[in-house]
Protein backbone atom coordinates (compact mmCIF):
# COMPACT_ATOMS: atom_id res chain seq x y z
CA UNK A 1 -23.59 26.80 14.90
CA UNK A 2 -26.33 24.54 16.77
CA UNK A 3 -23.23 23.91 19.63
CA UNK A 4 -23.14 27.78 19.45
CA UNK A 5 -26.72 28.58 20.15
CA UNK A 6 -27.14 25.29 22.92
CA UNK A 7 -24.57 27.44 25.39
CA UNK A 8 -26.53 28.35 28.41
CA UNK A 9 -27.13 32.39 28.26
CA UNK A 10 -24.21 34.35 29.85
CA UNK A 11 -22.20 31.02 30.80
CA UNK A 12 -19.13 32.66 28.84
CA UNK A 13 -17.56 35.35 29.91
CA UNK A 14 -14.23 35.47 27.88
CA UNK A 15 -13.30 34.91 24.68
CA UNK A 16 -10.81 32.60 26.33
CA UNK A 17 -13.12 30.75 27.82
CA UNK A 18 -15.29 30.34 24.59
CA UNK A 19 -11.92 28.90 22.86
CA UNK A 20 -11.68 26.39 25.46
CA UNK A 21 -15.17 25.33 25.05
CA UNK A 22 -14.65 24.96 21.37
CA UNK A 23 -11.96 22.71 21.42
CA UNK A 24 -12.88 20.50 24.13
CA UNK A 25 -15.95 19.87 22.35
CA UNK A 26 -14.51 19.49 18.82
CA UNK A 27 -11.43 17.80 19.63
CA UNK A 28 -12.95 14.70 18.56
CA UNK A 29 -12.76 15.68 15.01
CA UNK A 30 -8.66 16.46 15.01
CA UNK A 31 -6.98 13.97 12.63
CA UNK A 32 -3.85 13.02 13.92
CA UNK A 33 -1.05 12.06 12.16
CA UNK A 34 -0.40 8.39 11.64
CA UNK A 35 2.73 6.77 12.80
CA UNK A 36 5.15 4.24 10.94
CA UNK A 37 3.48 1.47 13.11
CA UNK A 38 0.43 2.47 11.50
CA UNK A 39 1.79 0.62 8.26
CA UNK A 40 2.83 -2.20 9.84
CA UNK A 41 -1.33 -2.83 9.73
CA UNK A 42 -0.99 -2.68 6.21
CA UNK A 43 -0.72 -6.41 5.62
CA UNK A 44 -1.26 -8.41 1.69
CA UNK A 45 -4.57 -10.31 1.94
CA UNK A 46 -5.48 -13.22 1.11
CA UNK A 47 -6.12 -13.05 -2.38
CA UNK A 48 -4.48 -9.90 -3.14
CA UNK A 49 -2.11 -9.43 -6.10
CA UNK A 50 1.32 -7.81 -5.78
CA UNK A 51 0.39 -4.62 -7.60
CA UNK A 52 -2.33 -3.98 -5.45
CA UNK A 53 -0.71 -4.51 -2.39
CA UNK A 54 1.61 -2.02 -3.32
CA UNK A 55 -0.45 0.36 -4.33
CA UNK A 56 -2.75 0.39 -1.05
CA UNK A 57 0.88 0.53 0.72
CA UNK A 58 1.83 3.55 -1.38
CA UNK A 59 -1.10 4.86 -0.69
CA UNK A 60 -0.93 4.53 3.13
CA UNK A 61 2.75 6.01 3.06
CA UNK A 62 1.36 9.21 2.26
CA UNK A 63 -0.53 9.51 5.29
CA UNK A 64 2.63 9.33 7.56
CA UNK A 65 5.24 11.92 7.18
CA UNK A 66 9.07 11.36 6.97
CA UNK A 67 9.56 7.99 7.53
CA UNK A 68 12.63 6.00 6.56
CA UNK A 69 12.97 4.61 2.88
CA UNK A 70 14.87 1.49 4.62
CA UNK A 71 12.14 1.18 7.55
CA UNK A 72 9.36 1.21 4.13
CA UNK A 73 11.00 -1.76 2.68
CA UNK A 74 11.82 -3.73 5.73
CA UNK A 75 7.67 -3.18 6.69
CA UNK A 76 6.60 -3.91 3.30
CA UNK A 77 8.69 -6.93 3.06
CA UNK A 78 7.32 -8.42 6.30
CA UNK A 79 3.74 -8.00 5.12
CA UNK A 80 3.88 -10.17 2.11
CA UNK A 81 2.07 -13.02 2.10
CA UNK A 82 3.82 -16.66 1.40
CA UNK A 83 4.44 -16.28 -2.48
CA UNK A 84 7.25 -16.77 -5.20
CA UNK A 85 8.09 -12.87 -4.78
CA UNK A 86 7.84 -13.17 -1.22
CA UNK A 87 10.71 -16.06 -1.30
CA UNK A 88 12.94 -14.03 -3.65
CA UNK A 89 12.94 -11.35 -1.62
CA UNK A 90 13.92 -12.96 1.47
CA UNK A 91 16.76 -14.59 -0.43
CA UNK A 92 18.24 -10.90 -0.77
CA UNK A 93 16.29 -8.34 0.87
CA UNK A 94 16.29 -4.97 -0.19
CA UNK A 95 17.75 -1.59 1.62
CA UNK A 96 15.09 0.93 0.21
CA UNK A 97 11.54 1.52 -0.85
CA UNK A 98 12.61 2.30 -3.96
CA UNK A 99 14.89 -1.14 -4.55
CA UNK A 100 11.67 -3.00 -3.53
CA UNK A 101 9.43 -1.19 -6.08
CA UNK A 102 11.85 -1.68 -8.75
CA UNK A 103 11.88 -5.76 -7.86
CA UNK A 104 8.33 -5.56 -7.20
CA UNK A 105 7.91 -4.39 -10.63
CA UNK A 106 10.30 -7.00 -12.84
CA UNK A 107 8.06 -9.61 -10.77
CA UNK A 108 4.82 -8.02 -10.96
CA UNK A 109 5.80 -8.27 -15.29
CA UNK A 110 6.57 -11.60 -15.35
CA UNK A 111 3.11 -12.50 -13.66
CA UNK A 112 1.51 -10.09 -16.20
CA UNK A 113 2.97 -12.26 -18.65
CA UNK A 114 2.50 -15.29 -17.64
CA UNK A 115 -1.63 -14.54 -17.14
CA UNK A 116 -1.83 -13.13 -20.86
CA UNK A 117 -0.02 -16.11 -22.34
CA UNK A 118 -2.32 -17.95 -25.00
CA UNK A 119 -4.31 -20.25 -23.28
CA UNK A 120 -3.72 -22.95 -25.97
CA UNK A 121 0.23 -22.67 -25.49
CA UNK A 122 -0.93 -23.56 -21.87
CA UNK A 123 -3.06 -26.06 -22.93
CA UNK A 124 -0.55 -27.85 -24.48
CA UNK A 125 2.10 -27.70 -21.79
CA UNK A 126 -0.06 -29.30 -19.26
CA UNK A 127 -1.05 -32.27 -21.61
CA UNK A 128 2.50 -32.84 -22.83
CA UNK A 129 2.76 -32.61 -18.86
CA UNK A 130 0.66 -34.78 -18.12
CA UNK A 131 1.96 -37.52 -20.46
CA UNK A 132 5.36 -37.65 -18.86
CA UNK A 133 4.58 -36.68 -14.71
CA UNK A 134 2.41 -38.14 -12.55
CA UNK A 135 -0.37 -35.73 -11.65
CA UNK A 136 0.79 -33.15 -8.88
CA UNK A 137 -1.46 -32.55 -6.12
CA UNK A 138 -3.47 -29.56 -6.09
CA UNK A 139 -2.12 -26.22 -4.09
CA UNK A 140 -5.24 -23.84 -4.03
CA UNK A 141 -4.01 -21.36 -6.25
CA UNK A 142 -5.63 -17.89 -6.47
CA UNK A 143 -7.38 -16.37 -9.32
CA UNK A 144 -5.83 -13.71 -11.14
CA UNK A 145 -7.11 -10.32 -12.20
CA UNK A 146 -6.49 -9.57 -15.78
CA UNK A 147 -5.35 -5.96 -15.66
CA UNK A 148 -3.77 -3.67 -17.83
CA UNK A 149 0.31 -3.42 -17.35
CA UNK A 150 1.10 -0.48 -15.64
CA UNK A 151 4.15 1.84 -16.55
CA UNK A 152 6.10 2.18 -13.85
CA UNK A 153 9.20 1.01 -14.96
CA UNK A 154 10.36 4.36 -15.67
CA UNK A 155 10.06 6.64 -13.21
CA UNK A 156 12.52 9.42 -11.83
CA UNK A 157 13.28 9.35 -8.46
CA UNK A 158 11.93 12.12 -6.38
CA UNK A 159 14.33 14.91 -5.64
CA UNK A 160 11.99 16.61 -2.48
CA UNK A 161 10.57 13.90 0.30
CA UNK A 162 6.78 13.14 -0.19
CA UNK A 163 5.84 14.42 2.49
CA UNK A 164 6.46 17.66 1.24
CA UNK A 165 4.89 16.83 -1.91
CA UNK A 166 1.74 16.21 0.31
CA UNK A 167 1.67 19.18 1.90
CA UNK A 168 2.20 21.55 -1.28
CA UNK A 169 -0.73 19.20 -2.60
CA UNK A 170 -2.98 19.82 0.04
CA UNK A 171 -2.66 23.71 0.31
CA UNK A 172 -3.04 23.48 -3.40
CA UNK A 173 -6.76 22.11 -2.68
């Protein structure tokens, strides 16, 4: 309303002309829809876990409509960092989103795993270790998040694309 009331008196003489006015000065605040090289941006940090990498990808597929389930899993493979997962994947690379999720997953498990183990089990692997090797040298290895395991093994595939899913969503709100 304040843009409104700063128009110089009898400046507009059309409604036209108001329209134009209005979205000149408000185009700023269009949001334009993002583009598939928008997730090629969306890059696994440093210390970032698998699951959350995914999930902030996931997440950023929603923003862009209709892009290819083979282009998602070619981008999403390229933004890994250097890891086990990363290596296994490049071994045989994967032809959809959905093939990488369900990988992602089975490795994403075995990490899970692996972090709740008891720590004495551990503790007596790496003496019993130690006894027979000579001590490795040290690869700075990242701290793990102790999270719940999340469900997503099971999952039906989605019969409509999600863009469309977005949009019903949205009008919904």
């Amino acid at each position: 309303m304040a843009w409104f009331n700063q128009l110089p008196p009898r400046t507009v003489e059309a409604f036209e002309q108001l329209s134009q006015r209005f979205l000149h000065h408000f185009a700023i605040n269009k949001r334009y829809p993002k583009t598939a090289s928008y997730l090629c941006t969306i890059v696994q940090r440093e210390h970032e876990g698998l699951r959350e990498y995914v999930q902030r990808f996931s997440e950023a597929v929603l923003e862009v409509p209709h892009v290819d389930s083979g282009l998602l899993a070619s981008i999403m493979q390229q933004n890994l960092r250097s890891s086990k997962f990363e290596e296994l994947i490049s071994d045989k690379p994967t032809a959809t989103q959905d093939e990488f999720l369900a990988r992602a997953e089975k490795y994403i498990r075995i990490e899970e795993i692996a972090d709740t183990r008891p720590m004495t089990l551990m503790k007596r692997r790496s003496t019993e270790e130690e006894e027979v090797m000579p001590p490795k040298v040290e690869r700075g290895r990242r701290e793990r998040k102790h999270m719940p395991p999340n469900n997503l093994a099971h999952y039906m595939p989605l019969s409509v694309p999600r863009a469309e899913i977005l949009a019903i969503a949205k009008h919904k709100v």
